[in-house]
PDB file of N, CA and C in Angstrom:
ATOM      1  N   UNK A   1     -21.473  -8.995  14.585  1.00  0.00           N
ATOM      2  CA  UNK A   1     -22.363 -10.024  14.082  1.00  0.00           C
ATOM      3  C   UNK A   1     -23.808  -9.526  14.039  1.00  0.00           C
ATOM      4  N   UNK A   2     -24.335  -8.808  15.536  1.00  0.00           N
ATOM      5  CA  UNK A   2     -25.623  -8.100  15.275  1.00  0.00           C
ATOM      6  C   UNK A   2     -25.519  -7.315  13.897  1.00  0.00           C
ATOM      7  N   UNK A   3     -25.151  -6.398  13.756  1.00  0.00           N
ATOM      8  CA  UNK A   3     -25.427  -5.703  12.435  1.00  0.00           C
ATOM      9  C   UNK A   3     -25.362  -6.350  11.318  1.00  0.00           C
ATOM     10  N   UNK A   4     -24.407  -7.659  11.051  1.00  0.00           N
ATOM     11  CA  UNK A   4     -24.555  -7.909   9.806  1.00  0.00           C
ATOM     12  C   UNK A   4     -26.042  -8.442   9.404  1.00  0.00           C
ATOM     13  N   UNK A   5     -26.487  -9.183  10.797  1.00  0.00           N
ATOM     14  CA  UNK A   5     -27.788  -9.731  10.458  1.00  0.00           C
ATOM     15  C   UNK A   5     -28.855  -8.624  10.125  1.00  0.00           C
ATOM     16  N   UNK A   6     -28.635  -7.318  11.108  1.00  0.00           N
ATOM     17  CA  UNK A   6     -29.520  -6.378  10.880  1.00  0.00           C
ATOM     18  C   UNK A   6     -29.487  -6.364   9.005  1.00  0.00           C
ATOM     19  N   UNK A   7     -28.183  -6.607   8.473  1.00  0.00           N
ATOM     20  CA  UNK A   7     -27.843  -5.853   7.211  1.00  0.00           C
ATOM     21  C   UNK A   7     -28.558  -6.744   6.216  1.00  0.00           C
ATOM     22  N   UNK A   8     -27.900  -8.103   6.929  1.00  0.00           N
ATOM     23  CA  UNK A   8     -28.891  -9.123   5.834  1.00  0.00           C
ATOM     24  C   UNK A   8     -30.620  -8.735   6.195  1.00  0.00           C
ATOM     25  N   UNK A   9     -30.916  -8.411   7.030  1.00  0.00           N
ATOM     26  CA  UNK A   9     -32.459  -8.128   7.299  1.00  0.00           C
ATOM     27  C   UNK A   9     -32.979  -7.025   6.427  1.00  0.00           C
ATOM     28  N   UNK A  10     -32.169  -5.978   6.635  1.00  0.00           N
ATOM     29  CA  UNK A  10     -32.610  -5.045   5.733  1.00  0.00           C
ATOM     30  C   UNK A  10     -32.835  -5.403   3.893  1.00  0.00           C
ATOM     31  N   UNK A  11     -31.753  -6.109   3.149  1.00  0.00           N
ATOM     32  CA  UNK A  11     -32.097  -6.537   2.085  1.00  0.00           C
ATOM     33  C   UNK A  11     -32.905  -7.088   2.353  1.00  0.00           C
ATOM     34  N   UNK A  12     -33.085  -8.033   3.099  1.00  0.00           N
ATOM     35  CA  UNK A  12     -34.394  -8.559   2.853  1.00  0.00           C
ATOM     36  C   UNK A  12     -35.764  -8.390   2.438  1.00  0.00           C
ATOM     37  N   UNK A  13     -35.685  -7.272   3.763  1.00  0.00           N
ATOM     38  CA  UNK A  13     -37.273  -6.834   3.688  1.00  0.00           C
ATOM     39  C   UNK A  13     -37.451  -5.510   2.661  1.00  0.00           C
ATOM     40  N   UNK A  14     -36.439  -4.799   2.121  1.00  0.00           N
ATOM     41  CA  UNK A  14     -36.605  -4.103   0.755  1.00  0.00           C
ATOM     42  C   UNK A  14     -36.056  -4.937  -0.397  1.00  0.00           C
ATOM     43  N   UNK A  15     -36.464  -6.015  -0.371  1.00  0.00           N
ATOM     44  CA  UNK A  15     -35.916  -7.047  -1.613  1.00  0.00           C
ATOM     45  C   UNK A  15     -36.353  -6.021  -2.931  1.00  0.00           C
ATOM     46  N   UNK A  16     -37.490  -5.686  -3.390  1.00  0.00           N
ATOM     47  CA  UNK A  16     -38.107  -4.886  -4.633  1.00  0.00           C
ATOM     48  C   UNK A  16     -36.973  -3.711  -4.781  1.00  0.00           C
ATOM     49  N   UNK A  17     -36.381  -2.895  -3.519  1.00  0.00           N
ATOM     50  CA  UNK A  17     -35.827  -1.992  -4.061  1.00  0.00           C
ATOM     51  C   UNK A  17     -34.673  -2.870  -4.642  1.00  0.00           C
ATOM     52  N   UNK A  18     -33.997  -3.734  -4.131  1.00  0.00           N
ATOM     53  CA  UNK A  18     -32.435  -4.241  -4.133  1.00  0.00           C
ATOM     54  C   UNK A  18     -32.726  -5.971  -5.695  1.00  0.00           C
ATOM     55  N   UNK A  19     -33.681  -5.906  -6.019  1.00  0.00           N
ATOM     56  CA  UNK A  19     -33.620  -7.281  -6.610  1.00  0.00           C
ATOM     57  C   UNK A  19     -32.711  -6.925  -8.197  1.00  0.00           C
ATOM     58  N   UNK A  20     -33.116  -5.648  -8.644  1.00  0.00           N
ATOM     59  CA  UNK A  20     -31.790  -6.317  -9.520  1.00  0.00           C
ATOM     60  C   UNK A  20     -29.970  -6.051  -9.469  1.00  0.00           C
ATOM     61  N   UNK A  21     -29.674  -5.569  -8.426  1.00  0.00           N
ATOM     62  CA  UNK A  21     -28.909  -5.556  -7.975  1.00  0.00           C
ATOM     63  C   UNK A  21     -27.906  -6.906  -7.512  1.00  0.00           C
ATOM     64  N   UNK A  22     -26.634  -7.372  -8.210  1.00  0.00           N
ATOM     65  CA  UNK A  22     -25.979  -8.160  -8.051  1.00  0.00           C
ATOM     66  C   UNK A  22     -25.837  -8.536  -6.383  1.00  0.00           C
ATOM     67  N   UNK A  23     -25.753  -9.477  -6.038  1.00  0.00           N
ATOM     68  CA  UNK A  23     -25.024  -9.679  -4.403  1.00  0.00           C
ATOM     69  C   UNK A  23     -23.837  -9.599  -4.023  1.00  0.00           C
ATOM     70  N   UNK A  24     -22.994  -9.128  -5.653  1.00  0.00           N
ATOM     71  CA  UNK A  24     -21.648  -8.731  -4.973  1.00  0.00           C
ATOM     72  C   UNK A  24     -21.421  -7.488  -4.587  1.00  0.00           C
ATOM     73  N   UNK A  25     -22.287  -6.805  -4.810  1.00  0.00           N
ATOM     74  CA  UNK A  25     -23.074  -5.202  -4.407  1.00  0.00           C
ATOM     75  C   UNK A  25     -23.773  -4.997  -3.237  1.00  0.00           C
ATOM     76  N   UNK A  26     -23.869  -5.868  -2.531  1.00  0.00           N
ATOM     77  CA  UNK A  26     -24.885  -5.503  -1.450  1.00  0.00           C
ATOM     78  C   UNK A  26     -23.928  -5.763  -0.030  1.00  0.00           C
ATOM     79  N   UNK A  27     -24.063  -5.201   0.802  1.00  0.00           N
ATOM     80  CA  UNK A  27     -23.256  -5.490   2.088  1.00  0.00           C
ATOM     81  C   UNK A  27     -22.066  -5.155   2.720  1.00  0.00           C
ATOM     82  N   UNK A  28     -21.391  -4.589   3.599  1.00  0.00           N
ATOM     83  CA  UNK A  28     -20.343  -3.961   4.339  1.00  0.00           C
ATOM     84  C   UNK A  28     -19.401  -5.221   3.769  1.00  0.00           C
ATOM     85  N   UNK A  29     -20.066  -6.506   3.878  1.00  0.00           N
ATOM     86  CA  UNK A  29     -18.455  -7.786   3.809  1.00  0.00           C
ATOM     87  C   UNK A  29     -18.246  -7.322   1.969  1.00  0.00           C
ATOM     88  N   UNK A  30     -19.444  -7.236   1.165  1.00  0.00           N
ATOM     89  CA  UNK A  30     -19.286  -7.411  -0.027  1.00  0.00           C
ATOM     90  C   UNK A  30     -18.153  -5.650  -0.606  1.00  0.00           C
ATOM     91  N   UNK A  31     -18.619  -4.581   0.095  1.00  0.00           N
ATOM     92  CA  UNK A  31     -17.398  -3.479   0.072  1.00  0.00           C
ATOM     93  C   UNK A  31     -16.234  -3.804   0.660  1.00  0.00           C
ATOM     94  N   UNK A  32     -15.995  -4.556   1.798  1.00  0.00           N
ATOM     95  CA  UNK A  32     -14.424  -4.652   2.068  1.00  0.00           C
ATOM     96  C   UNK A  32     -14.316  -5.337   1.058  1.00  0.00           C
ATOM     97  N   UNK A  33     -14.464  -5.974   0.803  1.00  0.00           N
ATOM     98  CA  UNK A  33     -13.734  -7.194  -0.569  1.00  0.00           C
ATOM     99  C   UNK A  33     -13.396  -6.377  -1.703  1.00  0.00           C
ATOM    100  N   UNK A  34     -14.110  -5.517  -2.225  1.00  0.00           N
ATOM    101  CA  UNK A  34     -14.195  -4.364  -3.038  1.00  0.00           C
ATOM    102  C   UNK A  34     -13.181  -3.458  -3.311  1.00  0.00           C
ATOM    103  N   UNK A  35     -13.302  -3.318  -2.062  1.00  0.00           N
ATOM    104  CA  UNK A  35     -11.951  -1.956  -1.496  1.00  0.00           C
ATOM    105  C   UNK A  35     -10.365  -2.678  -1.178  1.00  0.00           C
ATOM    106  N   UNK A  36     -10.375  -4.175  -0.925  1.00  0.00           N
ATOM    107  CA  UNK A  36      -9.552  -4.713  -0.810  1.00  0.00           C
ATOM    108  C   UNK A  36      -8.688  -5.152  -1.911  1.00  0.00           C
ATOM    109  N   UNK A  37      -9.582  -5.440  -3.223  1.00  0.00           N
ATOM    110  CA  UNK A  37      -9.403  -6.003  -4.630  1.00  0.00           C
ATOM    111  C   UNK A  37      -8.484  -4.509  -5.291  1.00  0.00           C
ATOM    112  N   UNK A  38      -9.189  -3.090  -5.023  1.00  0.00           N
ATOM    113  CA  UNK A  38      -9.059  -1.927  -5.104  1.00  0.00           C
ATOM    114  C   UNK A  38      -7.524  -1.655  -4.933  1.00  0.00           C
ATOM    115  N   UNK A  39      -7.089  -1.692  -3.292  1.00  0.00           N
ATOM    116  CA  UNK A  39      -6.029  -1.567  -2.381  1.00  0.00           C
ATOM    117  C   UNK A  39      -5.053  -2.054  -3.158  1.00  0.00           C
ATOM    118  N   UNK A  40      -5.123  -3.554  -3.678  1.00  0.00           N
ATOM    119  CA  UNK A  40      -4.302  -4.403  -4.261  1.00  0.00           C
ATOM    120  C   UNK A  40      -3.657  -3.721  -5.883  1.00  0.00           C
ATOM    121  N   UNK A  41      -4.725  -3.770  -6.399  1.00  0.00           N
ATOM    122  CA  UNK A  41      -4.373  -3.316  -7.715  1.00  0.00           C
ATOM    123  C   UNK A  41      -3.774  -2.162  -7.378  1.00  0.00           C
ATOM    124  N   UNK A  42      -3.823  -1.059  -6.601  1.00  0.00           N
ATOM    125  CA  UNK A  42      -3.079   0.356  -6.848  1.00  0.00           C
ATOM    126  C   UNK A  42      -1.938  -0.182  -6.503  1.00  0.00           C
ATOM    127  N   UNK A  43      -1.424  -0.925  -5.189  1.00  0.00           N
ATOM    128  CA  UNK A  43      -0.049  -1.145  -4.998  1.00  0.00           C
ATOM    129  C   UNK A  43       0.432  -2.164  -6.007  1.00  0.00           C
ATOM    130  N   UNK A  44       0.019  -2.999  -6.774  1.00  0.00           N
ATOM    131  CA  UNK A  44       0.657  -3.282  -7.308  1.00  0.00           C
ATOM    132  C   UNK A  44       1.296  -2.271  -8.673  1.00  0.00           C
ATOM    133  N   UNK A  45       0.036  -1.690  -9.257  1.00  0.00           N
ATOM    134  CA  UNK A  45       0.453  -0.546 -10.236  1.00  0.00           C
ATOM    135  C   UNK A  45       1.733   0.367  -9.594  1.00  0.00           C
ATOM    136  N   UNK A  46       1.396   0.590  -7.856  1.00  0.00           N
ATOM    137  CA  UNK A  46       2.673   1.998  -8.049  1.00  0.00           C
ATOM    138  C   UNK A  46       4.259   1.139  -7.417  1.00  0.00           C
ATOM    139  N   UNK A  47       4.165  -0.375  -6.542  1.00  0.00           N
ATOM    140  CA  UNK A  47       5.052  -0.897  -6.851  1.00  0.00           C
ATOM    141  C   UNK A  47       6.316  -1.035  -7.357  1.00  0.00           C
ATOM    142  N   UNK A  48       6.154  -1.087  -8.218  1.00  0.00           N
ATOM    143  CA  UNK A  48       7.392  -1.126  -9.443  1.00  0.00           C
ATOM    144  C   UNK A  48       7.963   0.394  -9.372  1.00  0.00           C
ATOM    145  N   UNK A  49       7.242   1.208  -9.085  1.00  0.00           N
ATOM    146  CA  UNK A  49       8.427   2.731  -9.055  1.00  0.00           C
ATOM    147  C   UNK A  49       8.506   2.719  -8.497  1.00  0.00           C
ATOM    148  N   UNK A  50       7.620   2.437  -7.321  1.00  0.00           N
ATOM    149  CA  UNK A  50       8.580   3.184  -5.441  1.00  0.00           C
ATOM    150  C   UNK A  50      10.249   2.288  -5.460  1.00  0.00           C
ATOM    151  N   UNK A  51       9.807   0.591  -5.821  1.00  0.00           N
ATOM    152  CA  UNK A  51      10.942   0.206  -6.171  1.00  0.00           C
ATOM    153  C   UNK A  51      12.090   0.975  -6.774  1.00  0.00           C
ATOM    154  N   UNK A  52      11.539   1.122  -7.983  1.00  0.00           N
ATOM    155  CA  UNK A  52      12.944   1.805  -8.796  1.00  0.00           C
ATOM    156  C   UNK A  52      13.656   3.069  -8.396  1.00  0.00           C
ATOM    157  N   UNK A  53      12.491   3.641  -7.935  1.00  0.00           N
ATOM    158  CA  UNK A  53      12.794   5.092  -6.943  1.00  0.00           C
ATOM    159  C   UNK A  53      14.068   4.913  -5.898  1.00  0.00           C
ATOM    160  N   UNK A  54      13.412   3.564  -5.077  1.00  0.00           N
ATOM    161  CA  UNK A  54      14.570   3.019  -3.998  1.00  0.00           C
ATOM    162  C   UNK A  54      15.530   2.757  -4.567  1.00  0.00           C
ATOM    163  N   UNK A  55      15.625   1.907  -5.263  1.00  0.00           N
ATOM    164  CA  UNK A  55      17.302   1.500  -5.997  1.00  0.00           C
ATOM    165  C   UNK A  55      17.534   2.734  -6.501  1.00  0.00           C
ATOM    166  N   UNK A  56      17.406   3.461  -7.735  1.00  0.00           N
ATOM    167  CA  UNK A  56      17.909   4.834  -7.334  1.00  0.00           C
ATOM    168  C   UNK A  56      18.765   5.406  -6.729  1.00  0.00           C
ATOM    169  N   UNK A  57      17.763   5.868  -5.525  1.00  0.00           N
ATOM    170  CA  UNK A  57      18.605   6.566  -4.171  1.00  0.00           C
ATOM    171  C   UNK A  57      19.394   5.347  -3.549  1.00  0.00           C
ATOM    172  N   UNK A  58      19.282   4.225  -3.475  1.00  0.00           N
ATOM    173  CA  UNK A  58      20.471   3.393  -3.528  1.00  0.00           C
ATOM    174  C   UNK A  58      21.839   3.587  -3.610  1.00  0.00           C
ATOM    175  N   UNK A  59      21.866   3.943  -5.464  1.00  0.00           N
ATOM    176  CA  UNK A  59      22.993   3.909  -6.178  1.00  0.00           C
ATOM    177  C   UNK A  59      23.699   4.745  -5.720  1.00  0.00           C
ATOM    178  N   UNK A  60      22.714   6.550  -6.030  1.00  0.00           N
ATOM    179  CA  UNK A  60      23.289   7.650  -5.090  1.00  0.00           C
ATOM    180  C   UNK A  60      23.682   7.875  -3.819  1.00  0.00           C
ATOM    181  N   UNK A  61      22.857   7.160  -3.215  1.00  0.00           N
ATOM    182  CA  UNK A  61      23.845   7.532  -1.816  1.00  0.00           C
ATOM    183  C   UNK A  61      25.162   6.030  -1.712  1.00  0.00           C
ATOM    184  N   UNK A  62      25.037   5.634  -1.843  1.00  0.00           N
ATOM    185  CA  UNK A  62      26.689   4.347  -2.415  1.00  0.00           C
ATOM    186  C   UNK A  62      27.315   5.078  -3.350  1.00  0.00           C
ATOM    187  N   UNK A  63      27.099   5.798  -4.461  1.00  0.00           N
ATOM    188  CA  UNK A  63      28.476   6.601  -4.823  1.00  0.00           C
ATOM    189  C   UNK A  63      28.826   8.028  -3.751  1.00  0.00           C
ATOM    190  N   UNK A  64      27.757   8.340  -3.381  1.00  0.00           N
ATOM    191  CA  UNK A  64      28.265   9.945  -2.471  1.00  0.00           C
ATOM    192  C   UNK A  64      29.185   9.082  -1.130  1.00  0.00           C
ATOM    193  N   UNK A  65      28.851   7.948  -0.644  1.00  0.00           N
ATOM    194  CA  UNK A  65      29.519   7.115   0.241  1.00  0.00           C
ATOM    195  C   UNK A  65      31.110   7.259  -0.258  1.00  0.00           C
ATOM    196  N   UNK A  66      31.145   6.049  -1.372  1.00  0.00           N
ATOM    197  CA  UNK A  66      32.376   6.338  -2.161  1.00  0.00           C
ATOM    198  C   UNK A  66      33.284   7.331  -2.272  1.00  0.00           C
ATOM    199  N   UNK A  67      33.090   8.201  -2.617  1.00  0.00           N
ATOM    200  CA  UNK A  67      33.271   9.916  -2.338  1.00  0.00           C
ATOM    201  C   UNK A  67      34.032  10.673  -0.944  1.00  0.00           C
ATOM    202  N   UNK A  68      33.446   9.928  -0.248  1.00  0.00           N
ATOM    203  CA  UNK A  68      33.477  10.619   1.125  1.00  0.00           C
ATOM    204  C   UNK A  68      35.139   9.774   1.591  1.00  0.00           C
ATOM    205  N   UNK A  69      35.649  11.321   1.890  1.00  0.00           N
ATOM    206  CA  UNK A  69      37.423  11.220   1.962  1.00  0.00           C
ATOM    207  C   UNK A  69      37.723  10.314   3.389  1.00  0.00           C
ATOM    208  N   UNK A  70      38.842   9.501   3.338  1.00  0.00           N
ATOM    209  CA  UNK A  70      39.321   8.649   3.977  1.00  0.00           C
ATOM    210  C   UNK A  70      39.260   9.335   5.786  1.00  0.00           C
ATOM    211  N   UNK A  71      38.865   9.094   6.602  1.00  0.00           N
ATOM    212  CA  UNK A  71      38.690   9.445   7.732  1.00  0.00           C
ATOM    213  C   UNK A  71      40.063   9.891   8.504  1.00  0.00           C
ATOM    214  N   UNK A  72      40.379  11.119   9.373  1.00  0.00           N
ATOM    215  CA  UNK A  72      41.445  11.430  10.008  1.00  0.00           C
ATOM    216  C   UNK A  72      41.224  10.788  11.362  1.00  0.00           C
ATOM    217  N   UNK A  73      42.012  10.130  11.852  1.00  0.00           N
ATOM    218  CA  UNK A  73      42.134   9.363  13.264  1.00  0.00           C
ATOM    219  C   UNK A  73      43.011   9.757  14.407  1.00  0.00           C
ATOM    220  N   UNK A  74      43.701  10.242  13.795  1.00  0.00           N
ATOM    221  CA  UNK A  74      45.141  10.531  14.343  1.00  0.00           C
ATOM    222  C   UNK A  74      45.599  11.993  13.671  1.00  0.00           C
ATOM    223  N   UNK A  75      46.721  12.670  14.621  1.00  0.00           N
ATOM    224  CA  UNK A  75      47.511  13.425  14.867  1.00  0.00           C
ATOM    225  C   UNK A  75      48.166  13.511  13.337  1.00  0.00           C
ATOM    226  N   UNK A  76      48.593  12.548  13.008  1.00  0.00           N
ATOM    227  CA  UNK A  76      49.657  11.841  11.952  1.00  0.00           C
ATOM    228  C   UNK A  76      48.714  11.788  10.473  1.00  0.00           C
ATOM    229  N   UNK A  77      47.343  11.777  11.062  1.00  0.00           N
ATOM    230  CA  UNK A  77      46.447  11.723   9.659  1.00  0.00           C
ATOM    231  C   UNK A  77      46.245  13.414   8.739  1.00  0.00           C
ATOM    232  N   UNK A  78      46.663  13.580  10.014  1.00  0.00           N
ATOM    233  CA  UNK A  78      46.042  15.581   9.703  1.00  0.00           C
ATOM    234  C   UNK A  78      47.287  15.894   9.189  1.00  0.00           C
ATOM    235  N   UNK A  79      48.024  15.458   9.492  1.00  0.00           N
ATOM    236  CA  UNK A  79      49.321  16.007   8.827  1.00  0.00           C
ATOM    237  C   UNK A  79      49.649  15.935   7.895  1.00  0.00           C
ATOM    238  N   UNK A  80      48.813  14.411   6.883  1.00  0.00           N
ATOM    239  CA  UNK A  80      49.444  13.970   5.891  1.00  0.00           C
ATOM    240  C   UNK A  80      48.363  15.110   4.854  1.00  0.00           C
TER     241      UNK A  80
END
């Protein structure tokens, strides 16, 4: 909380350097929001493939499953 006030203090008192500068530009809260809006959009863009990627390797490893020969248990299994 100290620093943010320091932070709002500082715009303050260099208002001339910072005045035409938007206020959604100014401030540590106003970059997380930034970086958060940021965060969002990439996962949603890469999303959809990691998905499809997963189903994918899904399919493949459920057919190599499939595949895989009936288990020996017994004496009587090895024989057959």
């Amino acid at each position: 909380e100290e620093m943010k006030k320091r932070e709002a203090d500082f715009f303050l008192k260099h208002h001339e350097a910072f005045q035409y500068l938007p206020d959604e530009f100014k401030g540590i809260d106003q970059l997380v929001k930034k970086l958060a809006i940021i965060q969002q959009d990439r996962i949603r863009s890469t999303l959809p493939q990691v998905i499809e990627e997963l189903r994918k390797q899904i399919r493949e490893k459920t057919l190599e499953l499939k595949n895989i020969p009936i288990p020996m248990t017994s004496e009587q299994d090895c024989w057959m």
